[in-house]
N, C-alpha and C. Protein backbone atom coordinates (compact mmCIF):
# COMPACT_ATOMS: atom_id res chain seq x y z
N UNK A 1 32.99 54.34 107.34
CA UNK A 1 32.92 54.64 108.74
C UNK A 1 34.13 54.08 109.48
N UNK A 2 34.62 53.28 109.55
CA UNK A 2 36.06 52.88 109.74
C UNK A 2 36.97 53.30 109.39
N UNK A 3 37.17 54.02 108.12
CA UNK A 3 38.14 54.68 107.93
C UNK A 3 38.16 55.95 108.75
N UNK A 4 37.15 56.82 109.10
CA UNK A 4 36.95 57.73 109.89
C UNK A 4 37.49 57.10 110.90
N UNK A 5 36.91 55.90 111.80
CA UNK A 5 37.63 55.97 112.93
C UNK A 5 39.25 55.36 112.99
N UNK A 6 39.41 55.12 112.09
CA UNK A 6 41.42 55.05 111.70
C UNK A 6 41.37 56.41 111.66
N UNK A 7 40.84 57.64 111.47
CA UNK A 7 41.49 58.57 110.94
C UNK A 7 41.14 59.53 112.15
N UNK A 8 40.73 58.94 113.29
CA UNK A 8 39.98 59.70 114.51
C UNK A 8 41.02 59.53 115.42
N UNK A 9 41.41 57.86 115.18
CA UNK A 9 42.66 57.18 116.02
C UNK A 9 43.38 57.84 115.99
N UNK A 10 44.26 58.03 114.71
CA UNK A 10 45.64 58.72 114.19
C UNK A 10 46.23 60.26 114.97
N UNK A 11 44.63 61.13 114.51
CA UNK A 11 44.69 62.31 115.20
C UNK A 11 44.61 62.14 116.77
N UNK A 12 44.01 61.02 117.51
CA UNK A 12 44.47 60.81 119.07
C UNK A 12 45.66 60.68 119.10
N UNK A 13 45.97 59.77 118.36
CA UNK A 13 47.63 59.60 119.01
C UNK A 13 48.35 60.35 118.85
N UNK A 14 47.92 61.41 117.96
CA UNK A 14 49.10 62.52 117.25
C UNK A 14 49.05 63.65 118.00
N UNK A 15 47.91 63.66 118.81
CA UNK A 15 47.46 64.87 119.97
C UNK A 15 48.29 64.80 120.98
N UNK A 16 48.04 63.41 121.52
CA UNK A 16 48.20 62.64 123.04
C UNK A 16 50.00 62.62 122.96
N UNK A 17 50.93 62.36 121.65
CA UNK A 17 51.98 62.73 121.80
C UNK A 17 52.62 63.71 122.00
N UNK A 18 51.69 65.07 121.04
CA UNK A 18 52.02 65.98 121.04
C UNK A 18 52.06 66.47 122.59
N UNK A 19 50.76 66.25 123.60
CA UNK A 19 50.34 66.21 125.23
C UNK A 19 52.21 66.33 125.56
N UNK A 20 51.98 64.47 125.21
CA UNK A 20 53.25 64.21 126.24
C UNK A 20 54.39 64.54 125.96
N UNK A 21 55.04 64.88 124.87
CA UNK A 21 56.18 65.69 124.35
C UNK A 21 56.33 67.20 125.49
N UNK A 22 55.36 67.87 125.01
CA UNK A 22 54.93 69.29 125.45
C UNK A 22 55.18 68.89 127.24
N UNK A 23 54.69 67.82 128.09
CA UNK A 23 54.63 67.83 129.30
C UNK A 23 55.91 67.64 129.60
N UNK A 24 56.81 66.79 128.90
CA UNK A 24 58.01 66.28 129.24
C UNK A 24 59.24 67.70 129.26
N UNK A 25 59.15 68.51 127.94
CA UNK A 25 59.68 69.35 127.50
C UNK A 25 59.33 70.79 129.03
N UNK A 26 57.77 70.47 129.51
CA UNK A 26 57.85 71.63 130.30
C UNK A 26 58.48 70.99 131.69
N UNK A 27 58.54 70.09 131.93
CA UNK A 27 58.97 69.16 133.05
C UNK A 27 60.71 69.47 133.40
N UNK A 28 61.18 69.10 132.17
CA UNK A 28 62.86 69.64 131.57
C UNK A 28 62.92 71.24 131.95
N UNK A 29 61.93 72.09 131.99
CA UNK A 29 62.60 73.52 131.89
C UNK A 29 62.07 73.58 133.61
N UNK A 30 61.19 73.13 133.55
CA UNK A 30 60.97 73.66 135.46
C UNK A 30 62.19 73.35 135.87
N UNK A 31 62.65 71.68 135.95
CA UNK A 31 63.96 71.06 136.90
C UNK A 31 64.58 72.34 136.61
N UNK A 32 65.06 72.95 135.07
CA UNK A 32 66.35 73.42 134.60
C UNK A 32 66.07 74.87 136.13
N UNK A 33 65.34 75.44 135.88
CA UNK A 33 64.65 76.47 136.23
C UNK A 33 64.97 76.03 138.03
N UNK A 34 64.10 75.01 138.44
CA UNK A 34 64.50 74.63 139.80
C UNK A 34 66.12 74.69 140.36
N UNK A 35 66.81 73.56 139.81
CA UNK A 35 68.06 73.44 139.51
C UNK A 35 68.67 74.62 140.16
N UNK A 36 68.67 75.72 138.80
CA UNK A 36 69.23 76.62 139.63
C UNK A 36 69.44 77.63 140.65
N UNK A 37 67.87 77.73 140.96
CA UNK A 37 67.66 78.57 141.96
C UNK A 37 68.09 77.53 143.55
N UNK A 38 67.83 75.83 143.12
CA UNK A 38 68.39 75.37 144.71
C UNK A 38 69.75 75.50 144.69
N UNK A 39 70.40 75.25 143.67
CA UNK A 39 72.12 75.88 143.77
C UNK A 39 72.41 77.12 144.72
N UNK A 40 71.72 78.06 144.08
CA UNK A 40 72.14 79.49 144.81
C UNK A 40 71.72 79.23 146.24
N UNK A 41 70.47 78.54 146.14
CA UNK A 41 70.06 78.60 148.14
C UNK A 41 70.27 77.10 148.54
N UNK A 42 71.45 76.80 148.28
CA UNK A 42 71.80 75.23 148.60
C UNK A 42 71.69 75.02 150.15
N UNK A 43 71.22 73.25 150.42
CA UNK A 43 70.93 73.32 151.35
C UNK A 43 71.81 72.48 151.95
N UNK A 44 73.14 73.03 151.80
CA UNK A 44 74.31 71.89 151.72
C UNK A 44 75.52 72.62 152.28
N UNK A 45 76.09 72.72 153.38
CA UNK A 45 77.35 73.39 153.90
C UNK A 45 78.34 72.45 154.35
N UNK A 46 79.42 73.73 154.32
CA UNK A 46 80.41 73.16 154.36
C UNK A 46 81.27 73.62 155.45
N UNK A 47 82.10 73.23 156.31
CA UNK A 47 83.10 73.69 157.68
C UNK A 47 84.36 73.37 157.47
N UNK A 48 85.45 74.04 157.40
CA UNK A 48 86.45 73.45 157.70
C UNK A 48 87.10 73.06 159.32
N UNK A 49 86.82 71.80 159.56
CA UNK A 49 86.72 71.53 160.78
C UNK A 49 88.22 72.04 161.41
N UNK A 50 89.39 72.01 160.76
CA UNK A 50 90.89 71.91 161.56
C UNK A 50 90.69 73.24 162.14
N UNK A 51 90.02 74.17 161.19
CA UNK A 51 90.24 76.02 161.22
C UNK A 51 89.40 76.15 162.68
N UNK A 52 88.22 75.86 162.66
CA UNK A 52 87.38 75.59 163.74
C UNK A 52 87.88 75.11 165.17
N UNK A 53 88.70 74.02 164.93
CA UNK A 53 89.09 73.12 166.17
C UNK A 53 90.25 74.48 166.83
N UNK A 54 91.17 74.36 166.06
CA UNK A 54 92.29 75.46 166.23
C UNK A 54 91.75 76.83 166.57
N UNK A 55 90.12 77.21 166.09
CA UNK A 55 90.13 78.28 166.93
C UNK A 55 89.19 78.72 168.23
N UNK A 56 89.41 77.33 168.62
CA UNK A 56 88.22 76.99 169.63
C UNK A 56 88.95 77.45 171.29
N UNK A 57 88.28 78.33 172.08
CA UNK A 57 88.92 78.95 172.93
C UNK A 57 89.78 77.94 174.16
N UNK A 58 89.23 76.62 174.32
CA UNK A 58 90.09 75.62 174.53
C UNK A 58 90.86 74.53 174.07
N UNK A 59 91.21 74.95 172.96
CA UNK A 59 92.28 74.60 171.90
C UNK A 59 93.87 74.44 172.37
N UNK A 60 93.90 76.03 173.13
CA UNK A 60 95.71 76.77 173.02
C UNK A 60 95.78 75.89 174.88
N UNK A 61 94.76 75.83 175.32
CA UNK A 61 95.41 75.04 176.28
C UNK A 61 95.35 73.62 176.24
N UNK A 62 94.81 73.34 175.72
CA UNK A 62 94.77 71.28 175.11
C UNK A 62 95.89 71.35 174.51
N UNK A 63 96.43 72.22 173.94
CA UNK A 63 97.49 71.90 172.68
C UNK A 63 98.94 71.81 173.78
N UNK A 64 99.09 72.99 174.76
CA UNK A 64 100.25 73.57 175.44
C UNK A 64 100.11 72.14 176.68
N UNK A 65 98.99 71.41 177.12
CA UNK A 65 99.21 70.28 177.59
C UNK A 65 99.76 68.95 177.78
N UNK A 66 99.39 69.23 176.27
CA UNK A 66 99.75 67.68 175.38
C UNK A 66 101.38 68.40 174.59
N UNK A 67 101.81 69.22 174.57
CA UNK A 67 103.39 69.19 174.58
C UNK A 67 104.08 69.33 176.39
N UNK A 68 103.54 69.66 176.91
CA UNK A 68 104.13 69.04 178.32
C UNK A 68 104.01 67.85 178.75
N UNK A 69 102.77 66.98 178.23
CA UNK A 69 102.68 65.80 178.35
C UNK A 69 103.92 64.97 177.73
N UNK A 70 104.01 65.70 176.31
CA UNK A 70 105.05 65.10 175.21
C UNK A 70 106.80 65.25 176.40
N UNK A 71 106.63 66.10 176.32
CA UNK A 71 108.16 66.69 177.57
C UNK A 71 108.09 65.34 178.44
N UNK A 72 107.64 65.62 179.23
CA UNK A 72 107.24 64.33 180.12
C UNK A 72 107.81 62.93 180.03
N UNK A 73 106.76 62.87 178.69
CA UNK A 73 107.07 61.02 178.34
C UNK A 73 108.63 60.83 177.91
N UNK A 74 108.97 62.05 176.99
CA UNK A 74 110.32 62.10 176.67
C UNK A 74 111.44 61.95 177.66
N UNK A 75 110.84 62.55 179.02
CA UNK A 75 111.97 62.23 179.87
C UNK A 75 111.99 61.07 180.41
N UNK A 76 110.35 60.58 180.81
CA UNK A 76 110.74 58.78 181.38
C UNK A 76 111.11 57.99 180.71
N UNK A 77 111.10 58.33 178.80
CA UNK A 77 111.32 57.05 178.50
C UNK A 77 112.89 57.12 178.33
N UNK A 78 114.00 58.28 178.50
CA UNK A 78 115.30 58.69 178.44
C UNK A 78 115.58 57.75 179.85
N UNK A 79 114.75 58.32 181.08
CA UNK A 79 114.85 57.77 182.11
C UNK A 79 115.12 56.43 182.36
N UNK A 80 114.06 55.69 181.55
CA UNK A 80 113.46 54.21 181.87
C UNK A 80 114.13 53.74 180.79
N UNK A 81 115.19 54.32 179.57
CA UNK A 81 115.46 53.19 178.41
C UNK A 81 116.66 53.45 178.31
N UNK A 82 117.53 53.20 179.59
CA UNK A 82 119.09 53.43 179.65
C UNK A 82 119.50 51.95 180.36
N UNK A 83 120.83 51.95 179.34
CA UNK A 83 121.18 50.28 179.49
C UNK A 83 119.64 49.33 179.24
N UNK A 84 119.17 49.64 178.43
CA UNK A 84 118.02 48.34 178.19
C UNK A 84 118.00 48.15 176.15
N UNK A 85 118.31 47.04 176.07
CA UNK A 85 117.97 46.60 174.63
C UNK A 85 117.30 47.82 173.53
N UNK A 86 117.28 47.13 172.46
CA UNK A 86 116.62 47.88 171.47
C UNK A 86 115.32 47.54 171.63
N UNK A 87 115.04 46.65 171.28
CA UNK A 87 113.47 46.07 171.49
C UNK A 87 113.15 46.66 173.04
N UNK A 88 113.51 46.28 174.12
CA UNK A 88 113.30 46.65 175.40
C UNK A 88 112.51 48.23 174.99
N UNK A 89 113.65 49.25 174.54
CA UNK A 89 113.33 50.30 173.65
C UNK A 89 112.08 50.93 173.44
N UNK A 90 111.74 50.14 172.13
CA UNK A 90 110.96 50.01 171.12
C UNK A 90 110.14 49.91 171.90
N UNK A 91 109.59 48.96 173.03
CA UNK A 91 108.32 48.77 173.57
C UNK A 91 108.04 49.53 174.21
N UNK A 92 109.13 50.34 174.81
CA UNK A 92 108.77 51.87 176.16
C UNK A 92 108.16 52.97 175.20
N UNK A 93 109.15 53.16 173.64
CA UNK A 93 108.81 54.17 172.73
C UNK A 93 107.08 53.67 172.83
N UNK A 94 106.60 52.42 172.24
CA UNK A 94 105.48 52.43 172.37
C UNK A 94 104.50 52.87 172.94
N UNK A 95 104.75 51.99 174.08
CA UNK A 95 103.80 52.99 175.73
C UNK A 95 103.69 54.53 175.81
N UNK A 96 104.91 54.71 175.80
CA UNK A 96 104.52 56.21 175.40
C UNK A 96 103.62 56.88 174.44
N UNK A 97 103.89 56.60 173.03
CA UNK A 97 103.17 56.97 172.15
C UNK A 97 101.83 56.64 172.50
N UNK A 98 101.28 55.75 172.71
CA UNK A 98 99.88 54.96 173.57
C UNK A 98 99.58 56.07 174.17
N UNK A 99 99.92 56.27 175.48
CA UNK A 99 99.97 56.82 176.44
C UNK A 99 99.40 58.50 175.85
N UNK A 100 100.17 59.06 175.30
CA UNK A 100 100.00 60.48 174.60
C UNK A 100 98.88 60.32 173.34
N UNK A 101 98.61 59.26 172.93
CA UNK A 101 97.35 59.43 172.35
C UNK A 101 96.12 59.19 173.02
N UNK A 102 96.13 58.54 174.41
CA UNK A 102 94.96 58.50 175.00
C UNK A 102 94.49 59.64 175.45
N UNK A 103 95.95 60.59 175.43
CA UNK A 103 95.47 61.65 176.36
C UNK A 103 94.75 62.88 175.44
N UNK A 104 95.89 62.48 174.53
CA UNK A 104 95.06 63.92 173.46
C UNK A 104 93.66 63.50 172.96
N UNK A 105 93.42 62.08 172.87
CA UNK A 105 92.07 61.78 172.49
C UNK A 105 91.09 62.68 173.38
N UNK A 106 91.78 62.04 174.85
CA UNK A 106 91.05 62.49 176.02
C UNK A 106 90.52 64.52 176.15
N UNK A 107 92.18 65.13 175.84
CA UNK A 107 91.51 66.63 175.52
C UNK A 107 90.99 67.26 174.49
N UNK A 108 91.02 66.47 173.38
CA UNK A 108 89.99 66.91 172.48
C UNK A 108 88.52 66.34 172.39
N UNK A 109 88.46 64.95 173.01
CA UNK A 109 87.07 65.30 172.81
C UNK A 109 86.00 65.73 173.41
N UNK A 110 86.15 66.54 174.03
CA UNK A 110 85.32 67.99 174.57
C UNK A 110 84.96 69.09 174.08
N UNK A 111 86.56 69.07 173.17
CA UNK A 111 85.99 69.98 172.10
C UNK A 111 85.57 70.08 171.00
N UNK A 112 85.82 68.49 170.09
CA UNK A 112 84.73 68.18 169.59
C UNK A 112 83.61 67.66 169.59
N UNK A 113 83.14 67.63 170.87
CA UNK A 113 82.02 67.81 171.25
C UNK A 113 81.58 69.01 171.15
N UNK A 114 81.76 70.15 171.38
CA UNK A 114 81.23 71.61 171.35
C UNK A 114 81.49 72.03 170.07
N UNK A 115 82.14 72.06 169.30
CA UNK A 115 82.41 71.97 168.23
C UNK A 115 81.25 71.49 166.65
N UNK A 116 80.88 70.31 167.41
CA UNK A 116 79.85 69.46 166.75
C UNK A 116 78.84 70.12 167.06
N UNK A 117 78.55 70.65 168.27
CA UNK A 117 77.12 71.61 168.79
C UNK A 117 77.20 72.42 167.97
N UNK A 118 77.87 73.44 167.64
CA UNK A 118 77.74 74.18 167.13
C UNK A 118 77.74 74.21 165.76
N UNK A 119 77.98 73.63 165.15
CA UNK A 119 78.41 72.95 163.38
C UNK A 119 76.43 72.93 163.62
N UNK A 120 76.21 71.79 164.52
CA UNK A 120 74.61 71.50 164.38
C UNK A 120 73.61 72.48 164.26
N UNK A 121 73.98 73.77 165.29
CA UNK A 121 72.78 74.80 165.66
C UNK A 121 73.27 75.47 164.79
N UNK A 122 74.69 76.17 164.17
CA UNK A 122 74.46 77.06 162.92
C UNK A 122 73.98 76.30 161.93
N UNK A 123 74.25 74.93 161.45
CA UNK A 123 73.23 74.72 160.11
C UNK A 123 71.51 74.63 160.21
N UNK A 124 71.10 74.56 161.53
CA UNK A 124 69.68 74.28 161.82
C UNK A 124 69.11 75.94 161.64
N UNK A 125 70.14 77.05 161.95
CA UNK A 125 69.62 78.36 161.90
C UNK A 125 69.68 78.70 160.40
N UNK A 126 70.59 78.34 159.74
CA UNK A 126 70.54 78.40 158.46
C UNK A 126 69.95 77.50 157.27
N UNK A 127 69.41 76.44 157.57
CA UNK A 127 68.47 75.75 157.21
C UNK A 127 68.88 74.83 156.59
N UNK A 128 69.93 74.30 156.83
CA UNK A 128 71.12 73.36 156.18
C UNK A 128 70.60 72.03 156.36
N UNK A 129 70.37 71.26 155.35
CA UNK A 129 70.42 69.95 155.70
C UNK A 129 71.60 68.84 156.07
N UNK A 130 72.84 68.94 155.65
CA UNK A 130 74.07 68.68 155.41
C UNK A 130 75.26 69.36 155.64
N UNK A 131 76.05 69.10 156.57
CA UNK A 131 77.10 69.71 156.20
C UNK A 131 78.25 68.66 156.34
N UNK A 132 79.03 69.26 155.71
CA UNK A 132 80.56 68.41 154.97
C UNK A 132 81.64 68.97 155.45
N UNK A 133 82.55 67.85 155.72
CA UNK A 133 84.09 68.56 155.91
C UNK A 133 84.39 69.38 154.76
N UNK A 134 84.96 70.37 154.97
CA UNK A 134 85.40 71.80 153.51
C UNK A 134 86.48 70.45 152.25
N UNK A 135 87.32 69.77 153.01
CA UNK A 135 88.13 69.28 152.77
C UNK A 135 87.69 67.76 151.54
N UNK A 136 86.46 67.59 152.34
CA UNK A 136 85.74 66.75 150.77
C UNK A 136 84.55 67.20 149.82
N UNK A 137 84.73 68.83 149.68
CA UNK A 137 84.17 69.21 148.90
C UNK A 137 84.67 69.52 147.65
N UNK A 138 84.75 69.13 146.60
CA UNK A 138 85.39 70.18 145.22
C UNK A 138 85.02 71.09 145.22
N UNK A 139 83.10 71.25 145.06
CA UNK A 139 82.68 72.58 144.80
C UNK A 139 81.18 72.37 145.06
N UNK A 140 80.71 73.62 145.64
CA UNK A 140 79.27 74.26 146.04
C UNK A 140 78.97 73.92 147.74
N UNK A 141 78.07 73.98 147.69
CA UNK A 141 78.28 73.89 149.40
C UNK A 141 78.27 75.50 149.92
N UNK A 142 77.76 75.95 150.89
CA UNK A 142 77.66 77.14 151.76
C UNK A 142 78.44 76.85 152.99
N UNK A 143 79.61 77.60 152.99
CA UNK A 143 80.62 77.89 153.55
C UNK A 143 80.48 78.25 155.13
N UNK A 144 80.33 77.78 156.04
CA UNK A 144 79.26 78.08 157.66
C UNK A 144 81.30 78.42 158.65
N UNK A 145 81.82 77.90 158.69
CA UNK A 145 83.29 78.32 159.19
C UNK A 145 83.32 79.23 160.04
N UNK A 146 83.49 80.29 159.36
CA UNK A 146 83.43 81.54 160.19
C UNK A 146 81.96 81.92 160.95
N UNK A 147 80.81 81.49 160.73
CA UNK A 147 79.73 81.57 161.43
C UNK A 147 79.74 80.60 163.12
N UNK A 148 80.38 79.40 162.41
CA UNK A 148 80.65 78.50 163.79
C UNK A 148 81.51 78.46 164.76
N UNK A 149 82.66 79.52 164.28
CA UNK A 149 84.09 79.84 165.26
C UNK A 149 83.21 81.19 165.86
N UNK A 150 82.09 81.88 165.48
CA UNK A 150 82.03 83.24 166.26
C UNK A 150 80.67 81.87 167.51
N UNK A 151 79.82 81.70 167.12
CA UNK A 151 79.18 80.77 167.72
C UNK A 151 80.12 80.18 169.18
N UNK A 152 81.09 79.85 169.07
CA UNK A 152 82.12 79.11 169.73
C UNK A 152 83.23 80.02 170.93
N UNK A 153 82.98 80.94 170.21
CA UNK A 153 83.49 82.75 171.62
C UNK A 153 82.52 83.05 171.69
C-alpha cells in the first residue's frame, strides 16, 4: 500500500508538471501573440518637434523679429564698443547675447505652449499614451507630425 502511494505521488507530480509546463508554454505564445498585435496598434508616438515649431503659423513672425532684434543689438553694440577695451568688449558682446536670448525665449514660448496643446489633444484622440521627440526614437512609435501641424492651422 505504500508503494501505491509512491506510485500515486510520482504520477502527481508528473501531471502537475506536465499542468505547469503546458501553462507556461501557453503563457509564452499569448505574450508572443499579444506582443505583436500591441506593436502594430502601439500606444506610443512620436513628433518631430523642430518640423512642428517651424510650421507653426506664428513661427515666420517670431523668427523675422528676433533677426531685427539681432540687427539691433548688432548696431548698439558697434555703437557702444568703439574706443573701449577688449574685455570692455566682451562684456557688451555678452549683454547682448543675454539680451537676444531672453527675447527669443520670450517669443517662443507661446508657441510652445500651443504646440504642446496640441501634441496633447492629437495623442488623447488617438489614444496615445506617450509621445516622444522623433529625434530619440530609433524605431516604432506612431508618427502624429503631420496630424499636429494641420491641428495648429
Amino acid at each position: 500500500m505504500i508503494k501505491l502511494q509512491q506510485r500515486n505521488v510520482k504520477i502527481f507530480c508528473v501531471a502537475l508538471a506536465l499542468v505547469f509546463i503546458g501553462s507556461v508554454v501557453a503563457l509564452g505564445l499569448s505574450q508572443l501573440g499579444a506582443g505583436s498585435a500591441s506593436a502594430a496598434s502601439s500606444s506610443v508616438g512620436v513628433v518631430d518637434y523642430r518640423r512642428v515649431m517651424v510650421s507653426h503659423p506664428d513661427f515666420a513672425a517670431a523668427n523675422s523679429e528676433m533677426q531685427k532684434a539681432g540687427q539691433e543689438a548688432q548696431m548698439r553694440f558697434e555703437a557702444n564698443s568703439a574706443n573701449k577695451s577688449d574685455e570692455e568688449k566682451a562684456k557688451l558682446m555678452q549683454e547682448a547675447q543675454m539680451e537676444l536670448q531672453k527675447k527669443e525665449q520670450t517669443l517662443l514660448t507661446g508657441i510652445q505652449g500651443k504646440v504642446d496643446e496640441a501634441v496633447k489633444q492629437t495623442a488623447e484622440a488617438k489614444g496615445l499614451s506617450v509621445v516622444l521627440a522623433k529625434e530619440a526614437v530609433v524605431y516604432g512609435g506612431q508618427d502624429i507630425t503631420d496630424d499636429v501641424i494641420k491641428k495648429l492651422k
